[in-house]
Protein backbone atom coordinates (compact mmCIF):
# COMPACT_ATOMS: atom_id res chain seq x y z
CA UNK A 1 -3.66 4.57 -10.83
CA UNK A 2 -1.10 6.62 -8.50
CA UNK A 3 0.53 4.80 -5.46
CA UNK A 4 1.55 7.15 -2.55
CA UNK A 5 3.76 6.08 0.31
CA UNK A 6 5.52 7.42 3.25
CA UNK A 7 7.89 5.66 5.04
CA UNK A 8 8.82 6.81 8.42
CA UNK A 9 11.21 5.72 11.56
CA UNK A 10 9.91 7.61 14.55
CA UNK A 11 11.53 7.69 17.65
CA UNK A 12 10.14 5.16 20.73
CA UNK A 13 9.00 8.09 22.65
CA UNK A 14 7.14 9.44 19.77
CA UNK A 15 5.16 6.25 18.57
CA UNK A 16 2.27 6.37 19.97
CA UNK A 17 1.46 9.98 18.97
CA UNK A 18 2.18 8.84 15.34
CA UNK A 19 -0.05 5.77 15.42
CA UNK A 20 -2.67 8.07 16.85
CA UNK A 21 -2.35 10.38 14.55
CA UNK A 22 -2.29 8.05 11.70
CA UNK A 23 -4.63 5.35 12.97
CA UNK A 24 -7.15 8.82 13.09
CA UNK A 25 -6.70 9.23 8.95
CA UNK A 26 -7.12 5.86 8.01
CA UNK A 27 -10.67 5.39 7.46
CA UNK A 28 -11.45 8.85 6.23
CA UNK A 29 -8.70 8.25 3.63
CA UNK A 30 -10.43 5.02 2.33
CA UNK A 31 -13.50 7.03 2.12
CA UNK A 32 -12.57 10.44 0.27
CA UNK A 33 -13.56 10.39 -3.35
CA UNK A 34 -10.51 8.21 -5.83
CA UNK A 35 -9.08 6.22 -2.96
CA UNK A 36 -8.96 2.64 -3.68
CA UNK A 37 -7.07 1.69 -0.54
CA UNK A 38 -5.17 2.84 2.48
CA UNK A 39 -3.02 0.89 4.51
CA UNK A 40 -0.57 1.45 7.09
CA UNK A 41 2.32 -1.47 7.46
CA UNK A 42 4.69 -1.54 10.73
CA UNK A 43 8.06 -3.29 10.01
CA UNK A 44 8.45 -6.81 11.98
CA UNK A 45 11.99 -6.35 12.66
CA UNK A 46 12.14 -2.11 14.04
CA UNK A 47 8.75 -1.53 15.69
CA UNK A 48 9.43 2.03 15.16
CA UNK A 49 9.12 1.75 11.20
CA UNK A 50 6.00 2.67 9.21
CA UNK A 51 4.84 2.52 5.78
CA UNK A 52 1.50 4.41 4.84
CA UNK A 53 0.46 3.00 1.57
CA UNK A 54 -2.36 4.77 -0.63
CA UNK A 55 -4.07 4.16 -4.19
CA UNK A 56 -5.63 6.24 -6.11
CA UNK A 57 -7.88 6.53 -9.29
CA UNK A 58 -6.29 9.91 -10.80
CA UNK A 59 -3.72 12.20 -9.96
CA UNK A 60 -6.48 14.78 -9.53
CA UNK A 61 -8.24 13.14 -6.73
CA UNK A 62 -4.76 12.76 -5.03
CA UNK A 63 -4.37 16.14 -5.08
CA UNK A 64 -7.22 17.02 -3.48
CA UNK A 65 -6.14 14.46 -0.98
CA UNK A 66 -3.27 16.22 -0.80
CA UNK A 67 -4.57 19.35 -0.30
CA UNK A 68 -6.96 18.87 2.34
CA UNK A 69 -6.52 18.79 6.26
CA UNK A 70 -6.29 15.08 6.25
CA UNK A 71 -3.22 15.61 4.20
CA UNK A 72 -2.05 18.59 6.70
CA UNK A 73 -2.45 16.09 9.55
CA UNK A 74 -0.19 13.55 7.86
CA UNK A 75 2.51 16.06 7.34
CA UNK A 76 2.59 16.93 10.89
CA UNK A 77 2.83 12.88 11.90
CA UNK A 78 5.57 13.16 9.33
CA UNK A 79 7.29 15.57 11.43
CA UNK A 80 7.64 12.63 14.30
CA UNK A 81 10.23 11.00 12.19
CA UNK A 82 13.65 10.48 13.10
CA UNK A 83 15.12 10.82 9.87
CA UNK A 84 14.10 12.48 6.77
CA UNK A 85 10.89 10.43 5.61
CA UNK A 86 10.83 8.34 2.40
CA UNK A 87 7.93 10.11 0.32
CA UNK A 88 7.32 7.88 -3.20
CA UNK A 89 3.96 8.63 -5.95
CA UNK A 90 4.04 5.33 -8.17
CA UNK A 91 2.19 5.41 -11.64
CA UNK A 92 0.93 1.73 -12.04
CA UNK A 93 0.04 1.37 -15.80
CA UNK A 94 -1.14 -2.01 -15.04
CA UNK A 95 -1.69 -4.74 -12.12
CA UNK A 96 -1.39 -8.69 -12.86
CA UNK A 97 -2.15 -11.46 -10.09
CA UNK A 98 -1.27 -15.07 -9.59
CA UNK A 99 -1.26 -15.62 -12.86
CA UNK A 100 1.89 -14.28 -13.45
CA UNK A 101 3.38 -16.68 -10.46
CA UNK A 102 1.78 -19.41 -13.11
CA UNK A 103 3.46 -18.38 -16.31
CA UNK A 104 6.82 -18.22 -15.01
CA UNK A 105 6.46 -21.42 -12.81
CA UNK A 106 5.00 -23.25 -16.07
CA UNK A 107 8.27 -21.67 -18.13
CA UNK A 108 10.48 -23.28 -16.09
CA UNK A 109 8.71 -26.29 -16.27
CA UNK A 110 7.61 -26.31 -12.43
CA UNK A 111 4.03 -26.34 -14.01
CA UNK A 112 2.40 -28.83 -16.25
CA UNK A 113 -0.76 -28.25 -17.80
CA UNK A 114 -3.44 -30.98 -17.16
CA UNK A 115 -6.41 -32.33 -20.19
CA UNK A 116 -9.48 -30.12 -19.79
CA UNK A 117 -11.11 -33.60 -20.51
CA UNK A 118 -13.04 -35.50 -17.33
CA UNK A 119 -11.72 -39.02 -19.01
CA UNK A 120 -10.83 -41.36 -15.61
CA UNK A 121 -12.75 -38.65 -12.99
CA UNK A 122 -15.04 -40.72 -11.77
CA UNK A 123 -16.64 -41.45 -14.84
């Protein structure tokens, strides 16, 4: 799986042209063939910063993504940025969940494990 993201700090005049823009891409990003998700984050503490978040099945569907007009409307929201953007492709070899919250919780002893016997459950 590949992981792009662009982060961008546009200027408070320029805002709402980006969020237009970007807003327009999302859902025909999720859609195109090898995305598994698109998101776009705003930052809580600078209103005017933006992470667009994107996962993909292959590096060939990405760059078809990256070749279509989609991708050429992006790069001209990119443009709205006050500083050089931060432009990042991730190669995730493999994705874990709570469970890994668990392990190291339970090897620190934060975690005990219970009987898998109902003994004294209402028995």
């Amino acid at each position: 799986m590949i992981r792009f993201s662009l982060s961008v700090l546009v200027a408070p005049s320029c805002r709402d042209s980006f969020l237009k823009a970007v807003r327009a891409l999302l859902e025909p990003t999720r859609v195109a063939p090898g995305c598994v998700g698109c998101l776009l984050y705003q930052d809580v503490g600078e209103p005017d910063s933006f992470m667009l978040v994107g996962e993909w099945t292959s590096q060939p569907e990405l760059d078809r993504y990256l070749g279509s007009d989609a991708c050429k409307t992006l790069i001209a929201a990119m443009e709205l940025s006050r500083q050089p953007p931060l432009i990042r492709f991730d190669e995730i070899a493999s994705r874990a969940g709570i469970e890994v919250i668990e392990a190291a919780r339970r090897a620190c002893g934060l975690l005990q494990d219970f009987p898998s016997d109902t003994a004294g459950h209402g028995s």
